[in-house]
Protein backbone atom coordinates (compact mmCIF):
# COMPACT_ATOMS: atom_id res chain seq x y z
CA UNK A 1 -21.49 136.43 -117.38
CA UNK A 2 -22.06 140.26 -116.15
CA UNK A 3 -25.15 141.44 -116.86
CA UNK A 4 -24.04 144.46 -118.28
CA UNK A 5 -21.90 142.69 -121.44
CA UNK A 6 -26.34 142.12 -122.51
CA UNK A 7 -25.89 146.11 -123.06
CA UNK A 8 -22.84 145.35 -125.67
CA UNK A 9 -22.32 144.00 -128.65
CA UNK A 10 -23.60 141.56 -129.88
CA UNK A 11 -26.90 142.22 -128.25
CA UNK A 12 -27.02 146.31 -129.19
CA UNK A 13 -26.38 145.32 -132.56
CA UNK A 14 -30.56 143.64 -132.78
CA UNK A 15 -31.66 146.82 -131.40
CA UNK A 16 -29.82 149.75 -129.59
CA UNK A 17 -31.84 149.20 -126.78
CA UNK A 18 -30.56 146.16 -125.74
CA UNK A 19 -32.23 143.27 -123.82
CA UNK A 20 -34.72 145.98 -123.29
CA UNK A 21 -35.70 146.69 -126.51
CA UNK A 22 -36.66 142.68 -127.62
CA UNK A 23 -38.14 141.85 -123.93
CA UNK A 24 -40.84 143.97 -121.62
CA UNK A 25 -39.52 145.19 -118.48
CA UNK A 26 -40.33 141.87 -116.19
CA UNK A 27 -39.05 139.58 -119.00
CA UNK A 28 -35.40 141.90 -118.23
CA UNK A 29 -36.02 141.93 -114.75
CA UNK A 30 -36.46 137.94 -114.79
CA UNK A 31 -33.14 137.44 -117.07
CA UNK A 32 -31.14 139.94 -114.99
CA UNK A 33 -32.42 137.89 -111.93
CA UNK A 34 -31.66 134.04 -113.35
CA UNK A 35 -28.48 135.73 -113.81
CA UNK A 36 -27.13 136.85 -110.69
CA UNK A 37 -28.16 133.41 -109.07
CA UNK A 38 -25.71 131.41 -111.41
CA UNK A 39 -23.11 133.80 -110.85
CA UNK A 40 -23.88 133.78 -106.60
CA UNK A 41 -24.05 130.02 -107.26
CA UNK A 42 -21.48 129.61 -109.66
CA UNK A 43 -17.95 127.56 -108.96
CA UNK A 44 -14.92 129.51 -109.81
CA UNK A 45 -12.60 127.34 -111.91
């Protein structure tokens, strides 16, 4: 998943501001973080 589809629907549509608007700043930071080590992990099918 890119990180940027947590600024789209269906996430803006809890709260305009996103991921950043139901988590503080490290709890993003974290989440943003887990996911760019799946993806650099990830298997391409």
């Amino acid at each position: 998943m890119e990180a940027a589809r947590l600024y789209e629907s269906p996430f803006t549509d809890l709260t305009p501001h996103s991921p950043d608007g139901l988590f503080r700043t490290a709890q993003v930071d974290a989440l943003l973080a887990v996911i760019a080590a799946v993806r650099a992990t990830a298997v391409t099918a």
